[in-house]
C-alpha atoms as a PDB file:
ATOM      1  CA  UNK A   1       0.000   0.000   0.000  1.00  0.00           C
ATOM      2  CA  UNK A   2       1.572   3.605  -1.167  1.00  0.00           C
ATOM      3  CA  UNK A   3       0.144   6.801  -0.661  1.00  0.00           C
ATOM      4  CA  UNK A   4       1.100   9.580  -3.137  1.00  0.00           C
ATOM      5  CA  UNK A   5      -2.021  11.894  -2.211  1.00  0.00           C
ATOM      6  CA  UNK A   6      -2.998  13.648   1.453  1.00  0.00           C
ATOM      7  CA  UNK A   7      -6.009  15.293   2.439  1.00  0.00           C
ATOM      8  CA  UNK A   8      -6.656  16.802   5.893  1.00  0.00           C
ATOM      9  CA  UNK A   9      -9.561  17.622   7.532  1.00  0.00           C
ATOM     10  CA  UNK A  10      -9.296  20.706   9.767  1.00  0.00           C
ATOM     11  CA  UNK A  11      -7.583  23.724   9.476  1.00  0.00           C
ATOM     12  CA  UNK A  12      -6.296  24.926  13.098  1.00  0.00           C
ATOM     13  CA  UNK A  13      -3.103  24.470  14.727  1.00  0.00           C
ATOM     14  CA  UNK A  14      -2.575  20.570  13.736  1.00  0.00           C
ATOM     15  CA  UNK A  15      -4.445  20.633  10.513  1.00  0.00           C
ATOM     16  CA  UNK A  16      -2.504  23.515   8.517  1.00  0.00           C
ATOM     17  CA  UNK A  17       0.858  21.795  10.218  1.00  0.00           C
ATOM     18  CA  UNK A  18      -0.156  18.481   9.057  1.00  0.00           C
ATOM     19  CA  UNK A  19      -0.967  20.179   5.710  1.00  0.00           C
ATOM     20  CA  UNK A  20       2.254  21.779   5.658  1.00  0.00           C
ATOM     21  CA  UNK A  21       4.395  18.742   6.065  1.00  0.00           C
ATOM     22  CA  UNK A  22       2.027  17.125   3.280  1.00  0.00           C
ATOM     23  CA  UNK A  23       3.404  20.000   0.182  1.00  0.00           C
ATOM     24  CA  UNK A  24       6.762  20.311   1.620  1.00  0.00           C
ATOM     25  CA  UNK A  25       7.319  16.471   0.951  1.00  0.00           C
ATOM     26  CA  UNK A  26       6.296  16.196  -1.963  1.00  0.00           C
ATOM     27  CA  UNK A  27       2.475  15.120  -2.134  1.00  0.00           C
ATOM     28  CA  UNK A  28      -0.623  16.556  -3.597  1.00  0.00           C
ATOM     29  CA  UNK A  29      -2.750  17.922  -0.678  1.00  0.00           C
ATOM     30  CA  UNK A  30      -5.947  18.680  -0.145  1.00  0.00           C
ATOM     31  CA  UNK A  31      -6.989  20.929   3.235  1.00  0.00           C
ATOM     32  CA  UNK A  32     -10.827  20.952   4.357  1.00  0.00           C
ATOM     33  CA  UNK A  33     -12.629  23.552   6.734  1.00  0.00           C
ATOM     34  CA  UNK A  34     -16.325  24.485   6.743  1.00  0.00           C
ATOM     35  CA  UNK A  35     -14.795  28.077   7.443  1.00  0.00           C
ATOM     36  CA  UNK A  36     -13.352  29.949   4.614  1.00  0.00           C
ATOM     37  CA  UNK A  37     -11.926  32.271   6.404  1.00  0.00           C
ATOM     38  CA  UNK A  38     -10.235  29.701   8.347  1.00  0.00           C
ATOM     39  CA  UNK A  39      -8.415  27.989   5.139  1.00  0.00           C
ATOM     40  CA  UNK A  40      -7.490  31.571   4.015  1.00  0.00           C
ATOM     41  CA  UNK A  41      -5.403  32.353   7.183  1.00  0.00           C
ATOM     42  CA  UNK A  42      -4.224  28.345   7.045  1.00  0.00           C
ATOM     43  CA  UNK A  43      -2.637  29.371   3.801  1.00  0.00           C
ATOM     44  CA  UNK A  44      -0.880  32.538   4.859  1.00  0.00           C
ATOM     45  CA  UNK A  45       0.140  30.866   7.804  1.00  0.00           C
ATOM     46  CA  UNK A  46       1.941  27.861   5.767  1.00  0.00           C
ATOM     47  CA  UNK A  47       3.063  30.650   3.027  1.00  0.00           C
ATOM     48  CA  UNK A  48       4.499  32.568   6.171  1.00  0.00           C
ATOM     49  CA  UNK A  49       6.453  29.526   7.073  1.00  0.00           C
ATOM     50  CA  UNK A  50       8.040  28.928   3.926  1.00  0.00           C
ATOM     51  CA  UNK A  51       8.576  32.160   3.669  1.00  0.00           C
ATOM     52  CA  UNK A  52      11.255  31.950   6.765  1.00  0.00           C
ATOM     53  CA  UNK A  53      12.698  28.497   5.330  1.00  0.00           C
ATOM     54  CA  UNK A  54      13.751  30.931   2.541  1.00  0.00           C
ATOM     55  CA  UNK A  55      15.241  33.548   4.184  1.00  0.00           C
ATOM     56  CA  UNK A  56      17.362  31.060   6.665  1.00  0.00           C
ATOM     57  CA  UNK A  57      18.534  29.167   3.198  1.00  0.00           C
ATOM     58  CA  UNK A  58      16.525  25.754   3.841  1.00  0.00           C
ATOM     59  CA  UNK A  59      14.194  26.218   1.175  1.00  0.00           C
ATOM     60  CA  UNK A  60      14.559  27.609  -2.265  1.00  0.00           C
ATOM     61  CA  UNK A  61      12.001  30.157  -3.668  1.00  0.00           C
ATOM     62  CA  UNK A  62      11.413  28.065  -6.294  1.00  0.00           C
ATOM     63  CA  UNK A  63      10.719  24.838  -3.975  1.00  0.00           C
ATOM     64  CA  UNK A  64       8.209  27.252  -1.966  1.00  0.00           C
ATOM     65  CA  UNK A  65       6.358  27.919  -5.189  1.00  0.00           C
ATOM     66  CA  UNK A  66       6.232  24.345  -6.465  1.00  0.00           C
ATOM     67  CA  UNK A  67       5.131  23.102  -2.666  1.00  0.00           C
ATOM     68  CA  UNK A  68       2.270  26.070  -2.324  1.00  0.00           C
ATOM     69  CA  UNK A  69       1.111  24.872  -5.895  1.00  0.00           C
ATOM     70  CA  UNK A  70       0.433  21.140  -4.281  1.00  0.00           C
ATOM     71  CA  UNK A  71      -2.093  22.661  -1.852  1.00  0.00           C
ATOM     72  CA  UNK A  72      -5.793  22.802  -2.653  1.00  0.00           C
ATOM     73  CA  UNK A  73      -8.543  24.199   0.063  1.00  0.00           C
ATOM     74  CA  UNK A  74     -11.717  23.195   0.101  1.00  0.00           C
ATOM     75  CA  UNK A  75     -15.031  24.107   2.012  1.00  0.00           C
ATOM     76  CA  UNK A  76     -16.603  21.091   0.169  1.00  0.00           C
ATOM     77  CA  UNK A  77     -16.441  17.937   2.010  1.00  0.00           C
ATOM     78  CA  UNK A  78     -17.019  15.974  -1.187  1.00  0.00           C
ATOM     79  CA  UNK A  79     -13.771  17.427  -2.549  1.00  0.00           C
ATOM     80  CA  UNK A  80     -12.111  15.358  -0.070  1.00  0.00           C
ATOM     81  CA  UNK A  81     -10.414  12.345  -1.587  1.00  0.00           C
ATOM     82  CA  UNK A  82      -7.240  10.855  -1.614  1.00  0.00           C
ATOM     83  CA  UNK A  83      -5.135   7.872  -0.497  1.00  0.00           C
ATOM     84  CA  UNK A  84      -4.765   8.823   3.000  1.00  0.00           C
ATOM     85  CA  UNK A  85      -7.480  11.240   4.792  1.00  0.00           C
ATOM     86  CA  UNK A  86      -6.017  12.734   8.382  1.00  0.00           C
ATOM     87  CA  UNK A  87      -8.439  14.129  10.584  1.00  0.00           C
ATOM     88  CA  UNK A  88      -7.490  16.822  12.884  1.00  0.00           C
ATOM     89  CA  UNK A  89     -10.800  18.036  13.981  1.00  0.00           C
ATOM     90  CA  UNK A  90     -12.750  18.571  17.746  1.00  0.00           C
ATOM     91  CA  UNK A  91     -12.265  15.920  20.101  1.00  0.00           C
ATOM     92  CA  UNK A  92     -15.316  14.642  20.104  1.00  0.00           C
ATOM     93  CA  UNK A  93     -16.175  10.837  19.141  1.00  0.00           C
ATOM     94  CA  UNK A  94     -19.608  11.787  17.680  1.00  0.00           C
ATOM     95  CA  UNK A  95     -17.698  14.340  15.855  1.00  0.00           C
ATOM     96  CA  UNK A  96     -15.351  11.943  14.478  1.00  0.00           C
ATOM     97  CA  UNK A  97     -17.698   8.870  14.093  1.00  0.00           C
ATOM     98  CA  UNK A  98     -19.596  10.827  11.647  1.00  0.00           C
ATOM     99  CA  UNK A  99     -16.708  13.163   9.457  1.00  0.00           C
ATOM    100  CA  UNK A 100     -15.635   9.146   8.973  1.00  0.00           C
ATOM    101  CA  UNK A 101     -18.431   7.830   7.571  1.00  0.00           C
ATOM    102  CA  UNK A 102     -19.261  10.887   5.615  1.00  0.00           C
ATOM    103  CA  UNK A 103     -15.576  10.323   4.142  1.00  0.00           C
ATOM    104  CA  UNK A 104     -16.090   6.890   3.475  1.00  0.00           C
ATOM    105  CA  UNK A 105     -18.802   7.537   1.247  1.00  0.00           C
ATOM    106  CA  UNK A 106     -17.196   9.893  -0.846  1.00  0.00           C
ATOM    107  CA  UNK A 107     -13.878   7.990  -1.487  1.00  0.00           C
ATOM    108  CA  UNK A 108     -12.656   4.394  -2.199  1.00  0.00           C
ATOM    109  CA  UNK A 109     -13.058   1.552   0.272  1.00  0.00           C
ATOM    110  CA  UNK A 110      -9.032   1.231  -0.349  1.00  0.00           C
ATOM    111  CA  UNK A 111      -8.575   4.838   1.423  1.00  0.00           C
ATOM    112  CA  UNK A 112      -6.985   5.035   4.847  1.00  0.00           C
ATOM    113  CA  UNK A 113      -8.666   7.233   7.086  1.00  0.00           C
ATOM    114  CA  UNK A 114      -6.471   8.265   9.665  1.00  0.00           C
ATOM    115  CA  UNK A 115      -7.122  10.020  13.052  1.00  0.00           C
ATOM    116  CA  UNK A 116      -4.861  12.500  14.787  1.00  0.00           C
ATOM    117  CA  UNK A 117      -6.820  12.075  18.174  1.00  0.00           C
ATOM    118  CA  UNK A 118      -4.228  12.835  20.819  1.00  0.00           C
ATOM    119  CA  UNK A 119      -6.737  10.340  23.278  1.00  0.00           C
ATOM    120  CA  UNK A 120      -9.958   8.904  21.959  1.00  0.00           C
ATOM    121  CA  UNK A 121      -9.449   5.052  21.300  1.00  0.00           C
ATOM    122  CA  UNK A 122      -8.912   3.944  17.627  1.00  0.00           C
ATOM    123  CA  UNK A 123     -11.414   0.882  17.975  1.00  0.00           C
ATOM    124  CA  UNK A 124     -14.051   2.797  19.187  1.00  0.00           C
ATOM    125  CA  UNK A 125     -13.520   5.271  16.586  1.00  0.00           C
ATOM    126  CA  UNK A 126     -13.642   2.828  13.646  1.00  0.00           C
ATOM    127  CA  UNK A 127     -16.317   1.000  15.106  1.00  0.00           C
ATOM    128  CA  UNK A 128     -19.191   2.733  13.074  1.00  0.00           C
ATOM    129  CA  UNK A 129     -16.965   2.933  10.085  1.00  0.00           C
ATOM    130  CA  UNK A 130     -17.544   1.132   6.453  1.00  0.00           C
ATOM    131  CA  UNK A 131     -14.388  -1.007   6.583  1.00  0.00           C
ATOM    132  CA  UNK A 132     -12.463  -0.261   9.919  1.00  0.00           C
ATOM    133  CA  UNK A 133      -9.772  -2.013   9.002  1.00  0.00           C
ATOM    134  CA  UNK A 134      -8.646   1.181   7.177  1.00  0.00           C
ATOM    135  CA  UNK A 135      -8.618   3.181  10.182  1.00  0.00           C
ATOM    136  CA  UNK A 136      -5.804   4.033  12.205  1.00  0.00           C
ATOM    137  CA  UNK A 137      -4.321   6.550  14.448  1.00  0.00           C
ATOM    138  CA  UNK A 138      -1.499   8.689  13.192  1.00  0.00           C
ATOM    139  CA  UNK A 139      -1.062  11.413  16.068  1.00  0.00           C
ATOM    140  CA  UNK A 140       0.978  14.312  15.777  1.00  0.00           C
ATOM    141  CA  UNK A 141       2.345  16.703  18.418  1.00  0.00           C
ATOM    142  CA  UNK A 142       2.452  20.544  18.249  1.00  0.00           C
ATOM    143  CA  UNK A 143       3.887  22.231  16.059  1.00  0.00           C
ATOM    144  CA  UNK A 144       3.721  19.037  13.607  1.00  0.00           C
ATOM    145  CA  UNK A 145       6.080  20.939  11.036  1.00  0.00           C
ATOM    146  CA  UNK A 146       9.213  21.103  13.804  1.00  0.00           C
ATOM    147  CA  UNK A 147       8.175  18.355  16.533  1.00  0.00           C
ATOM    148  CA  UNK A 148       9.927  14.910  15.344  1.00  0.00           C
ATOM    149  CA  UNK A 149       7.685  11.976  16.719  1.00  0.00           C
ATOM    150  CA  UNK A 150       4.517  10.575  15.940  1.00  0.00           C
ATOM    151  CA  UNK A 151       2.174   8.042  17.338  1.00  0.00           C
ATOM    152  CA  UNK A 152       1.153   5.748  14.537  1.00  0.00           C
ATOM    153  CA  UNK A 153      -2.036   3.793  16.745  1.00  0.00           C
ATOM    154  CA  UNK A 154      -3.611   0.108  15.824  1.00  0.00           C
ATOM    155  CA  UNK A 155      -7.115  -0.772  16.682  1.00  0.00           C
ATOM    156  CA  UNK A 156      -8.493  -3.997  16.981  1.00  0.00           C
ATOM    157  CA  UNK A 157      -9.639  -4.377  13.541  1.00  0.00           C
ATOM    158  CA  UNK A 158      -6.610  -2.027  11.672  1.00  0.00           C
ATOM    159  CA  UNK A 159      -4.803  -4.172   8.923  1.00  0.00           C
ATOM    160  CA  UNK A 160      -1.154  -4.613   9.201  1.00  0.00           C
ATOM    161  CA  UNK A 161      -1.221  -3.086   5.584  1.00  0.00           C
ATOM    162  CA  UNK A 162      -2.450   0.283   6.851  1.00  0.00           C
ATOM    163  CA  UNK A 163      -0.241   0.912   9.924  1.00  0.00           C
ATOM    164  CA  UNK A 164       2.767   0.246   7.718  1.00  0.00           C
ATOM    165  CA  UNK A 165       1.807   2.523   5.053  1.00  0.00           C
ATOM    166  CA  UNK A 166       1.460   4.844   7.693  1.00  0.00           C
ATOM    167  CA  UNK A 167       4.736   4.117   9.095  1.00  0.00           C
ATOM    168  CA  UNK A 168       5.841   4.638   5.888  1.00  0.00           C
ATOM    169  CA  UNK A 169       4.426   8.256   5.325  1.00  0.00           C
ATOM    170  CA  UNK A 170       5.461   9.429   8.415  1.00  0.00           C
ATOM    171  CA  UNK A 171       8.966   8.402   7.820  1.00  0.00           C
ATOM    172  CA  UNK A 172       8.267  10.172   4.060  1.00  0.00           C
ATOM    173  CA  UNK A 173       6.907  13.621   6.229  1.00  0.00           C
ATOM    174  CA  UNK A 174      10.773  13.562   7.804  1.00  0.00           C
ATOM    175  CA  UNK A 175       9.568  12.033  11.039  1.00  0.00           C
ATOM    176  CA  UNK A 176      10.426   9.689  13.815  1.00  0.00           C
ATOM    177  CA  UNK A 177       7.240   7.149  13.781  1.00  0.00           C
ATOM    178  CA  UNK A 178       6.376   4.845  17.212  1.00  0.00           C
ATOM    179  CA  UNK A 179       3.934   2.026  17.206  1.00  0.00           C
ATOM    180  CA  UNK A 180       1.242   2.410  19.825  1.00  0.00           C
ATOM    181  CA  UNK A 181      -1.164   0.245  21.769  1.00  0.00           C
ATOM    182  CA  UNK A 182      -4.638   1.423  21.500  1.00  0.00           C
ATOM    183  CA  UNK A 183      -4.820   2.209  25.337  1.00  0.00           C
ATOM    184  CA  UNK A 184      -6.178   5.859  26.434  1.00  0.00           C
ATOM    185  CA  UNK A 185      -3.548   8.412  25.648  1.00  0.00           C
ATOM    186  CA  UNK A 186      -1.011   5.987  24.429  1.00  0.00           C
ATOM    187  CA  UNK A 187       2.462   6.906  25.045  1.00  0.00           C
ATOM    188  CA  UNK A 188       2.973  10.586  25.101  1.00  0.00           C
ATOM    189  CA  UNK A 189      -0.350  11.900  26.573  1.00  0.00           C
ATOM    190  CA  UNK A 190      -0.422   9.286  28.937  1.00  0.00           C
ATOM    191  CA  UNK A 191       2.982  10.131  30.537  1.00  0.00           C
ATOM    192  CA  UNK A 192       2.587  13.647  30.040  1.00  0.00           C
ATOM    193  CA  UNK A 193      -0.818  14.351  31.558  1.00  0.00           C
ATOM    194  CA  UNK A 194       0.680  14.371  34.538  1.00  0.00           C
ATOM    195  CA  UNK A 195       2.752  17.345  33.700  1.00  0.00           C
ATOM    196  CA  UNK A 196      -0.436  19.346  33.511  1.00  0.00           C
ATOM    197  CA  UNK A 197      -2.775  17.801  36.317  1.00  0.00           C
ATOM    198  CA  UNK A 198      -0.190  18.024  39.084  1.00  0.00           C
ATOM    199  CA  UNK A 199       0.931  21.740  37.930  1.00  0.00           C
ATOM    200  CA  UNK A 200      -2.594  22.722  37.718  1.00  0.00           C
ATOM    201  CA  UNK A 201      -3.406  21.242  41.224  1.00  0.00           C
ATOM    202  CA  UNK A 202      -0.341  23.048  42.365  1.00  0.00           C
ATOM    203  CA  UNK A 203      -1.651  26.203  41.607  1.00  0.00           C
ATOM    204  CA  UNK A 204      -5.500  25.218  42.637  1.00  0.00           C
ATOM    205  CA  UNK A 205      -4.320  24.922  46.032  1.00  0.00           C
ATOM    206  CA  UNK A 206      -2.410  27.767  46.223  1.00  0.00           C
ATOM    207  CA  UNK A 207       1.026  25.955  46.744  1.00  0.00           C
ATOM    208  CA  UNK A 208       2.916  28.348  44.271  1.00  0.00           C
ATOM    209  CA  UNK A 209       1.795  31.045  41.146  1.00  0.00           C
ATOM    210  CA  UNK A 210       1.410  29.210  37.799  1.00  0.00           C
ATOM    211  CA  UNK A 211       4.518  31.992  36.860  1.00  0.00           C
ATOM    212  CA  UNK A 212       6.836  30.336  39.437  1.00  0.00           C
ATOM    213  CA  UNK A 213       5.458  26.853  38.439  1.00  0.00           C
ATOM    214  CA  UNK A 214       6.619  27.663  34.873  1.00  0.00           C
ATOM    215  CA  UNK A 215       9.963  28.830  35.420  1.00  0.00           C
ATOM    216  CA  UNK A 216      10.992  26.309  38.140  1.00  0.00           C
ATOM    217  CA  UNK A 217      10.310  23.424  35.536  1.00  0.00           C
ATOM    218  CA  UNK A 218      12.022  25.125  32.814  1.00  0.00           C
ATOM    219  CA  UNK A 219      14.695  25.991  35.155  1.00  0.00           C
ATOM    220  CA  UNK A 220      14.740  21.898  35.849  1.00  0.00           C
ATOM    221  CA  UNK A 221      15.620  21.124  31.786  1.00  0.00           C
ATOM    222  CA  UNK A 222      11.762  21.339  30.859  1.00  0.00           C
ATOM    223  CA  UNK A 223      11.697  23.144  27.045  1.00  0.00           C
ATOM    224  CA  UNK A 224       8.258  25.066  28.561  1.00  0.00           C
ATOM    225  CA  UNK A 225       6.467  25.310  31.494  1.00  0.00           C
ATOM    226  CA  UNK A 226       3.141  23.664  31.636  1.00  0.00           C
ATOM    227  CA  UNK A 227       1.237  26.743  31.667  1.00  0.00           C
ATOM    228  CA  UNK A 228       3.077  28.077  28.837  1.00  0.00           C
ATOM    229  CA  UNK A 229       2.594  24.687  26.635  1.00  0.00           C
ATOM    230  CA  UNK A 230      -0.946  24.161  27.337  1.00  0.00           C
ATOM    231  CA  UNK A 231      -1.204  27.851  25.947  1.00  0.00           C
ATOM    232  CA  UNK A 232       0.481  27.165  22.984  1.00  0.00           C
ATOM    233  CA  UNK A 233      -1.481  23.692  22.698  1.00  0.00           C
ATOM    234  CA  UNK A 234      -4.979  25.002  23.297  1.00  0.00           C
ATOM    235  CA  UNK A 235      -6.304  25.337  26.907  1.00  0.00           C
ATOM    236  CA  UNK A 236      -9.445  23.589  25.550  1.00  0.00           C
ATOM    237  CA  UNK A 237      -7.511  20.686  23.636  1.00  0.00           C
ATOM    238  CA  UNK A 238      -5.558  20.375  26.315  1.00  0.00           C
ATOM    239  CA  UNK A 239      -8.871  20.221  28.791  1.00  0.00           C
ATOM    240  CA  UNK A 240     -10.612  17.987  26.307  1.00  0.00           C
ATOM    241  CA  UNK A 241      -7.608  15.427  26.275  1.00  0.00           C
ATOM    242  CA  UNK A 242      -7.406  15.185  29.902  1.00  0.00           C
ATOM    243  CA  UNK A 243     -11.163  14.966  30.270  1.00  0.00           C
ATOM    244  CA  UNK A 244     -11.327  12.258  27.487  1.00  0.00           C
ATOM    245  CA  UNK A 245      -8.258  10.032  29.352  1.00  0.00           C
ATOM    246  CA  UNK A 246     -10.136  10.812  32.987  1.00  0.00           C
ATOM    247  CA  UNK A 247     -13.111   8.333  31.141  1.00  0.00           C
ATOM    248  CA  UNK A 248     -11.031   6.317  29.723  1.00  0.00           C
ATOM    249  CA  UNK A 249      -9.452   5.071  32.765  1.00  0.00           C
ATOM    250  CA  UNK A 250     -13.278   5.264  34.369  1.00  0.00           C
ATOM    251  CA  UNK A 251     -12.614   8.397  36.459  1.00  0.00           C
ATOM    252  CA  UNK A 252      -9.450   7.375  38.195  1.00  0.00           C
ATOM    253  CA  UNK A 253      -8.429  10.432  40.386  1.00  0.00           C
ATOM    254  CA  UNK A 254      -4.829  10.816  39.417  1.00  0.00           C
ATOM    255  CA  UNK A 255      -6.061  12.108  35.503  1.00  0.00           C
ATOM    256  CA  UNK A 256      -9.313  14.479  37.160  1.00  0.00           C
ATOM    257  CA  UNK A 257      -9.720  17.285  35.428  1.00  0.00           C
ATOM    258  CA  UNK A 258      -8.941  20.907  37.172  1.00  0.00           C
ATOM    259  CA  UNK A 259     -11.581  23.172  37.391  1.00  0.00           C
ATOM    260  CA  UNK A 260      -8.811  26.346  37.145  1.00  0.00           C
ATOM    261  CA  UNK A 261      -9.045  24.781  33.636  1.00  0.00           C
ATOM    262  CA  UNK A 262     -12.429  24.211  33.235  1.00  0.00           C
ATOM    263  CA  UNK A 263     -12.927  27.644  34.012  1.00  0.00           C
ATOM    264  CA  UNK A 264     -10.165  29.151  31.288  1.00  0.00           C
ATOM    265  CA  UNK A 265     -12.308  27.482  28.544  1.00  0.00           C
ATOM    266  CA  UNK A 266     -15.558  28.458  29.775  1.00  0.00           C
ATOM    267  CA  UNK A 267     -13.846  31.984  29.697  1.00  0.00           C
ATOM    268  CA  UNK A 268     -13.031  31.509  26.229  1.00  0.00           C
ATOM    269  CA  UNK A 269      -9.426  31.697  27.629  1.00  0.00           C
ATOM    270  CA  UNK A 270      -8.127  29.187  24.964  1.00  0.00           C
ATOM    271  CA  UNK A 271      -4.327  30.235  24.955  1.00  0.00           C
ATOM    272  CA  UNK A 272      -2.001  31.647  21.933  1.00  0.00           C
ATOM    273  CA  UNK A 273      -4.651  30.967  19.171  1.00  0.00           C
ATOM    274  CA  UNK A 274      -7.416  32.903  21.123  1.00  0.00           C
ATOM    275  CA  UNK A 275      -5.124  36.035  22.600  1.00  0.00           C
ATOM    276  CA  UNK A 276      -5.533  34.763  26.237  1.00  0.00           C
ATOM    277  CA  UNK A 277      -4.709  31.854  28.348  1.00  0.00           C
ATOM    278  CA  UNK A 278      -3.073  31.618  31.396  1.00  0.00           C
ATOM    279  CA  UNK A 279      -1.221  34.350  29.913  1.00  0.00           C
ATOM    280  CA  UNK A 280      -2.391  37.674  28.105  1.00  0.00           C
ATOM    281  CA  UNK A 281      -1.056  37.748  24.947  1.00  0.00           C
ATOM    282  CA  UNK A 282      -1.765  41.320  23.966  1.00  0.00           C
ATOM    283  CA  UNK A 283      -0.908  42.448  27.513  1.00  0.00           C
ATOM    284  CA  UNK A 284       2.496  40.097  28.229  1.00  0.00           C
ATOM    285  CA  UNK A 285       0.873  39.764  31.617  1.00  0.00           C
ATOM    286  CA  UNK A 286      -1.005  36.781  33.272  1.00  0.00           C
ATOM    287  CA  UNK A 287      -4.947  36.988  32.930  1.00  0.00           C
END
């Protein structure tokens, strides 16, 4: 099984990444958002990019131009076909469950449909899928154009076939694939979570200021704070993921959710991609 053509459904943070990776290598891609105006600032953004490949001398102008000519947008969900379909959309299983089947029906029963679900399980989420054996988890982590690794995820019914030709494109995208158990956060998230829950409970109980929480475990060899990466990950995907893996292991205390964070996204306090987190990005200051 090859694939020579990418389509991805979403066009945030992970989708226009994903997306990105897609031209820069080499294959036709298609990007999908009901919004327009959310493909036309996916565009700029991954024009934007490029744009700073050229100027450090890792990317020709004409190798921009040829990539940026490999990427179609869509608003039409029916545009959407091609060997290998990655979702990057809400996490929400009903959400998923039905972008799936609405896929399926559009494109061949050989196309792999591929999930970038940072925590929902893969066999649940091919379940109510025309041929689940095509589904598969390929997760990415933030930003997918820089960050190395990703998750390529098995459920029960997955062919062999599909997880290697996912293995495969990974490795084509220039990263560093692992194969993971379909178990509630797999690897990453799983070990991670605990990065955020314990932080956040730290602050909830007034032990320290998120600020000093930050800088100690950056000061300890940590790239970013929690604080800061749940900012720059999405208060609310981060809040979903932990809420998702809190289920998953049927409400076992040491993944509960924290209600500082429930709060933040009831705010509308998403992080970077909203203005305001945990931090004020206008302001510099905390909010």
């Amino acid at each position: 099984m090859e694939i020579n053509t990418l389509a991805v459904v979403g066009a945030g943070t992970m989708g226009l990444g994903i997306a990105q990776l897609g031209i820069q290598h080499g294959l036709t891609t298609i990007l999908f958002d009901l919004r327009a105006p959310a493909l036309d600032k996916a565009r700029a953004a991954i024009a934007a990019s490029f744009d700073k490949l050229v100027l450090k001398g890792k990317l020709t102008v004409e190798a921009r131009n040829a990539a940026l000519a490999r990427l179609t947008c869509t608003t039409a969900l029916a545009d959407v076909r091609a060997d290998c379909i990655i979702e990057a959309v809400v996490e929400r299983l009903e959400v998923k469950h039905q972008l799936f089947k609405d896929l399926a029906a559009f494109n061949s029963p050989a196309t792999v449909l591929a999930s970038n679900t940072s925590s929902l399980p893969i066999t649940q989420l091919a379940a109510p899928v025309p041929g689940p054996e095509r589904v598969v988890g390929m997760h990415f982590f933030n930003p997918a154009p820089v960050m190395p690794l990703v998750e390529v995820i098995s459920g029960v019914a997955t062919a062999p076939a599909v997880a290697d030709a996912v293995e495969a494109l990974a490795r084509r995208l220039g990263k560093t694939p692992v194969r993971a158990a379909d178990a509630p956060g797999f690897i990453v998230n799983r070990v991670a979570r605990h990065y955020y829950v314990e932080s956040l409970l730290v602050v909830e109980e007034g032990v320290a200021p998120l600020e000093v929480v930050d800088e100690l475990l950056e000061a300890s060899g940590f790239k970013m704070g929690p604080f800061r990466l749940m900012d720059l990950i999405g208060v609310d995907t981060n809040f979903a993921v932990t809420s998702a893996m809190f289920n998953s292991f049927f409400q076992n205390g040491k993944f509960r959710p924290s209600r500082l964070q429930q709060q933040k996204v009831d705010a509308g306090h998403h992080g970077r991609k909203s203005g305001q987190g945990f931090y004020n990005y206008e302001l510099g200051a905390k909010s």
